[in-house]
C-alpha atoms as a PDB file:
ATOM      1  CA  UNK A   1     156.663  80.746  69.540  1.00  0.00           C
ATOM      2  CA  UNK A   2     154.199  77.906  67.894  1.00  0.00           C
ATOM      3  CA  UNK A   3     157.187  76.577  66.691  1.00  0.00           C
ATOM      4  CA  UNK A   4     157.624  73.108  67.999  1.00  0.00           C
ATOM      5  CA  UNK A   5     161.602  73.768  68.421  1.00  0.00           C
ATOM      6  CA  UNK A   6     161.311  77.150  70.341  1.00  0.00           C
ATOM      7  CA  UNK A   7     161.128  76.291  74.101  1.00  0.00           C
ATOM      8  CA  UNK A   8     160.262  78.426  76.983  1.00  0.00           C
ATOM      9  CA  UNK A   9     162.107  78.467  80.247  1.00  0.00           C
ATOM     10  CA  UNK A  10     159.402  79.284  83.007  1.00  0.00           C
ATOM     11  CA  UNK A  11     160.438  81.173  86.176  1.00  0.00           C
ATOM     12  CA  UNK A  12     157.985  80.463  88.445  1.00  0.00           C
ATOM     13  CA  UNK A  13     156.504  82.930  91.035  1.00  0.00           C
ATOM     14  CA  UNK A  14     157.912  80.643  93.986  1.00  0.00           C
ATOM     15  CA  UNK A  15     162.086  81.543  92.111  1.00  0.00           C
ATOM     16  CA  UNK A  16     164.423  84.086  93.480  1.00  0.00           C
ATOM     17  CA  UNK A  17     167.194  84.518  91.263  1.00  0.00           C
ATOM     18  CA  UNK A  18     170.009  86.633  91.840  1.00  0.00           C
ATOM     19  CA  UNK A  19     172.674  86.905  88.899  1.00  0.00           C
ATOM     20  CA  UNK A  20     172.280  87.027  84.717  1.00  0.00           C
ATOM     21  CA  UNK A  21     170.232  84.846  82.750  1.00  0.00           C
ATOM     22  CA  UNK A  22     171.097  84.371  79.313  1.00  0.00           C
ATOM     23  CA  UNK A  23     168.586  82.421  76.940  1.00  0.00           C
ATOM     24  CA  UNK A  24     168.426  81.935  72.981  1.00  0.00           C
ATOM     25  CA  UNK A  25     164.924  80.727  73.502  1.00  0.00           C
ATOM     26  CA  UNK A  26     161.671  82.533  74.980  1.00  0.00           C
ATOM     27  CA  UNK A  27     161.358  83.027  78.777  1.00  0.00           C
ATOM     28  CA  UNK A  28     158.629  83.214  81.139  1.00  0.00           C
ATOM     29  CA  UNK A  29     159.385  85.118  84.311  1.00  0.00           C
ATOM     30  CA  UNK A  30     156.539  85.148  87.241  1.00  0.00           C
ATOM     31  CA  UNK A  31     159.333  85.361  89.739  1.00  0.00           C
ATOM     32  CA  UNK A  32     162.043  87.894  91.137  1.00  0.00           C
ATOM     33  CA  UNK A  33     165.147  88.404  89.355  1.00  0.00           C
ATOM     34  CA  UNK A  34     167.763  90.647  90.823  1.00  0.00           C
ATOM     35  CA  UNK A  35     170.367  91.019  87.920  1.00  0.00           C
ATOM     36  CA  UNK A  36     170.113  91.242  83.787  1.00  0.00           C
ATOM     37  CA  UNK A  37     167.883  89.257  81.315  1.00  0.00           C
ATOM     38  CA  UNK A  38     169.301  88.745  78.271  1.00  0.00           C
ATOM     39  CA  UNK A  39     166.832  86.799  75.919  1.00  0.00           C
ATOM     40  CA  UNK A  40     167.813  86.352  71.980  1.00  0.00           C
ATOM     41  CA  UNK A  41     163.386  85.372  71.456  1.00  0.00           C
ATOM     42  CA  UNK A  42     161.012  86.790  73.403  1.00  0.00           C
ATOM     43  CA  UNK A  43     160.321  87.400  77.056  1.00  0.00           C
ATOM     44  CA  UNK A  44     156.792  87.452  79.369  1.00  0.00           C
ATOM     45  CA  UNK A  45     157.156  89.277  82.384  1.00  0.00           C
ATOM     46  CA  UNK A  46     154.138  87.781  84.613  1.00  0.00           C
ATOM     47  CA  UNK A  47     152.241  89.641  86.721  1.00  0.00           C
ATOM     48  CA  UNK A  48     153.813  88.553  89.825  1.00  0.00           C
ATOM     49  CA  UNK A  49     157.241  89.386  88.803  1.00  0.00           C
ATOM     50  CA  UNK A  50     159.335  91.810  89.961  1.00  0.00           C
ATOM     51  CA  UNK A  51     163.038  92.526  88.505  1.00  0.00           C
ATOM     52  CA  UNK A  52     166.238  94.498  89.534  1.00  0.00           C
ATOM     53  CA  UNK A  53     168.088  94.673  86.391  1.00  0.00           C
ATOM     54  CA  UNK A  54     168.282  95.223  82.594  1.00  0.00           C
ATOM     55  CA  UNK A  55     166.242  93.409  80.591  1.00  0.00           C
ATOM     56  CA  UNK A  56     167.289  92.900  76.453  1.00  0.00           C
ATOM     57  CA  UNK A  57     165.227  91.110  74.460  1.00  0.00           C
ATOM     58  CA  UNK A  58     163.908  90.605  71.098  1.00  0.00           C
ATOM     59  CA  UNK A  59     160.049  91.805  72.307  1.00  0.00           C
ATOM     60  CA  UNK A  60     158.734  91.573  75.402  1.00  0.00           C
ATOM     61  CA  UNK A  61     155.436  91.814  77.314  1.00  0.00           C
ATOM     62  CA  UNK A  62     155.420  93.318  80.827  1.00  0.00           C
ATOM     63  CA  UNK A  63     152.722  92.943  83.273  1.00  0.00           C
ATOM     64  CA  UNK A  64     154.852  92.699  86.246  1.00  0.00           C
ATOM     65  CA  UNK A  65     157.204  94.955  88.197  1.00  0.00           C
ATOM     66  CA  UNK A  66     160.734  95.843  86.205  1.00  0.00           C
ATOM     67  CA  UNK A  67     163.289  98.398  87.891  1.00  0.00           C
ATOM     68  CA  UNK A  68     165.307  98.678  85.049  1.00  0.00           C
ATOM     69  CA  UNK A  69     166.249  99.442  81.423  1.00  0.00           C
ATOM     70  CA  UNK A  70     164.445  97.273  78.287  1.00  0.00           C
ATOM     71  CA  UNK A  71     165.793  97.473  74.997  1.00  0.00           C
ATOM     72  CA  UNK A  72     164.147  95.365  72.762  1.00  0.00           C
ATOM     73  CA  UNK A  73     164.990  94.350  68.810  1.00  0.00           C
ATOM     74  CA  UNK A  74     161.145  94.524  68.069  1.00  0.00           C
ATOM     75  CA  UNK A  75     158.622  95.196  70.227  1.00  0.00           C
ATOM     76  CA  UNK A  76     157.554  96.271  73.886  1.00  0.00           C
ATOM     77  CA  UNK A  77     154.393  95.613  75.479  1.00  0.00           C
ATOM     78  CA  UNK A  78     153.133  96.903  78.570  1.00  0.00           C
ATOM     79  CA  UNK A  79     149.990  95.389  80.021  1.00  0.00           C
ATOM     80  CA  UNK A  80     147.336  97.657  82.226  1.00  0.00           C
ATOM     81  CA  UNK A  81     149.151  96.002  85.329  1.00  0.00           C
ATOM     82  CA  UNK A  82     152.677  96.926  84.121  1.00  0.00           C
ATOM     83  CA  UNK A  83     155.263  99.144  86.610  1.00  0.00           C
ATOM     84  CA  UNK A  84     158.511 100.178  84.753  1.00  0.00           C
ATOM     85  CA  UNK A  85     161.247 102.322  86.547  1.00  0.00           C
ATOM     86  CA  UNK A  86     163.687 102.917  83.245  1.00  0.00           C
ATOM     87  CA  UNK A  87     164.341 103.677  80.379  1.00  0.00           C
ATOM     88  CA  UNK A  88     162.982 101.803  76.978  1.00  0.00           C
ATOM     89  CA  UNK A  89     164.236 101.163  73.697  1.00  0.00           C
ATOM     90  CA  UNK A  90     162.553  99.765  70.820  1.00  0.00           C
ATOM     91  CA  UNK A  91     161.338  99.915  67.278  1.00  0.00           C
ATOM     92  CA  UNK A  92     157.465  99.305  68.527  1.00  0.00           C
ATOM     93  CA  UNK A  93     155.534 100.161  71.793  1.00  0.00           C
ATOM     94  CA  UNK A  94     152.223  99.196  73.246  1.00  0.00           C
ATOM     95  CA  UNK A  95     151.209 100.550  76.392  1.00  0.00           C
ATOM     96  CA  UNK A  96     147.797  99.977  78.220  1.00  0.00           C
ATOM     97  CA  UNK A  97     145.743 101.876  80.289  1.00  0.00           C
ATOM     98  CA  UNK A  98     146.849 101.504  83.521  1.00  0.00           C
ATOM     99  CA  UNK A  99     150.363 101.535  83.542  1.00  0.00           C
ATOM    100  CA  UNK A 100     153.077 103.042  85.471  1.00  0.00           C
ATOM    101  CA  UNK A 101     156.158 104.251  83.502  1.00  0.00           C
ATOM    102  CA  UNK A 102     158.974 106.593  85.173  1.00  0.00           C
ATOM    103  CA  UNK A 103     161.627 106.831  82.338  1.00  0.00           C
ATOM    104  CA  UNK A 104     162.618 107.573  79.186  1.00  0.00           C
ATOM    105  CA  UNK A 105     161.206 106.193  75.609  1.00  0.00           C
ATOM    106  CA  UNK A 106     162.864 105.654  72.408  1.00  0.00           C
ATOM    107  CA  UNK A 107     160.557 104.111  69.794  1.00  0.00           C
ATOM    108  CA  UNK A 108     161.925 103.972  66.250  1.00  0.00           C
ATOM    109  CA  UNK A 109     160.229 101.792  63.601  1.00  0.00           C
ATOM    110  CA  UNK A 110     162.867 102.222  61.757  1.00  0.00           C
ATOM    111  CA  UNK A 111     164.944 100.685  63.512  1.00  0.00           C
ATOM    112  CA  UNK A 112     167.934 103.576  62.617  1.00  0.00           C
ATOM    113  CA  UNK A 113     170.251 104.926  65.236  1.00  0.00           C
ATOM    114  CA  UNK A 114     168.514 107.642  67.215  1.00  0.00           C
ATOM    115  CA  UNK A 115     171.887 109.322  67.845  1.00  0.00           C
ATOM    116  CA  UNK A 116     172.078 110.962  64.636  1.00  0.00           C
ATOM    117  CA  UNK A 117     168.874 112.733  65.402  1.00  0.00           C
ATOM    118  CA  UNK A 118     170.309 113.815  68.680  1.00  0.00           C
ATOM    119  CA  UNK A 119     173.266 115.759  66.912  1.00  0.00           C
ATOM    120  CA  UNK A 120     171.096 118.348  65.283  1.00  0.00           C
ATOM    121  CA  UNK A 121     169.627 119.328  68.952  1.00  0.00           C
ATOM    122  CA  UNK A 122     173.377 119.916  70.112  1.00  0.00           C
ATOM    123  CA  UNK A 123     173.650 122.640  67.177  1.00  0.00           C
ATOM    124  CA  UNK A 124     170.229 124.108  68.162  1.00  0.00           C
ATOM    125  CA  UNK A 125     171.929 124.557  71.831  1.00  0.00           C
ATOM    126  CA  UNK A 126     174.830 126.455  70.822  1.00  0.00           C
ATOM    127  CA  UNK A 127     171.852 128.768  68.969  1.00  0.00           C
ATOM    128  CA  UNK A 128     170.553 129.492  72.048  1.00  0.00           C
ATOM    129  CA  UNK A 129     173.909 130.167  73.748  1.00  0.00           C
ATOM    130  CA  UNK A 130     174.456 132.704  70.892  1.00  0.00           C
ATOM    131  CA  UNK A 131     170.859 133.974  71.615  1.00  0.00           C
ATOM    132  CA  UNK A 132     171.775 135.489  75.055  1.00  0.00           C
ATOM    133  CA  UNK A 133     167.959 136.881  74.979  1.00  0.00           C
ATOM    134  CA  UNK A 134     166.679 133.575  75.507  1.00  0.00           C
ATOM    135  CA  UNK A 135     169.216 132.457  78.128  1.00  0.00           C
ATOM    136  CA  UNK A 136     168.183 136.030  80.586  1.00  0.00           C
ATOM    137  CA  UNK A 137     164.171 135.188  79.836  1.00  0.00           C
ATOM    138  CA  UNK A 138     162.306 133.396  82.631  1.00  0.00           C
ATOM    139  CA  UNK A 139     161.249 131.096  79.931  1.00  0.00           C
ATOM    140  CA  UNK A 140     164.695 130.022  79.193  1.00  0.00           C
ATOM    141  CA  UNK A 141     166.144 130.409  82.916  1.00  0.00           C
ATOM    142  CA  UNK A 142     165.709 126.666  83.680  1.00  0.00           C
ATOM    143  CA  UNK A 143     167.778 125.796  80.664  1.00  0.00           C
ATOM    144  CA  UNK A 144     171.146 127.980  82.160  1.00  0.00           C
ATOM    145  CA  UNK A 145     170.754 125.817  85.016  1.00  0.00           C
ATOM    146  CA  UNK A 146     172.889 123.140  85.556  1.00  0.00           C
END
């Protein structure tokens, strides 16, 4: 961002915006956004902010309110006054003391597809559906629900 020809778009706390914003350069959001972020740099979510909607950036650093998914390219930052309701994707993850986080996390260096390692769990089901002495246990009751 010291670049001189990356600019940042600033949404002030005093913006309501209600739709998509799309940027290829960084973005500064202290307002409310009700709808999707889509940011090709990176993205500040200010203390004051508070977003309805999917947020997908290249990193980002949260210290507002988001009630939504992130997926980021790089990295996601959550500051001690952070509140994310969603689920969050990315290949690096800070979180502070302090925060609030209801959701799911998927952090792989890497950077590889996280689906692959999701197939071998499938196959580890269908052990335990062979196993019917896990499926009567009390242990293993919860996972029969459905």
């Amino acid at each position: 961002m010291s670049d001189g020809q990356n600019t940042q778009s600033l949404i002030t706390a005093e913006v309501e915006i209600t739709g998509t914003i799309k940027s290829s350069g960084s973005v500064r959001i202290d307002g409310k956004l009700d709808g999707e972020l889509t940011c090709s740099a990176d993205a500040v979510i200010g203390k004051s902010a508070e977003i309805k909607g999917n947020l997908s950036v290249n990193s980002v650093v949260v210290e507002g309110k988001v009630d939504g998914n992130i997926t980021a390219k790089d990295k996601i930052e959550m500051k001690s006054t952070a509140r994310v309701n969603g689920d969050i994707v990315a290949k690096r993850l800070s979180v502070e003391d302090g925060v609030t986080f209801v959701g799911r996390s998927e952090v792989n260096p890497s950077g590889s597809a996280a689906s692959t390692a999701s197939t071998p769990a499938s196959s580890s089901s269908s052990k335990d559906d062979t196993g019917d002495e896990k499926g009567g246990s009390s242990k293993g009751g919860l996972l029969g629900r459905r």
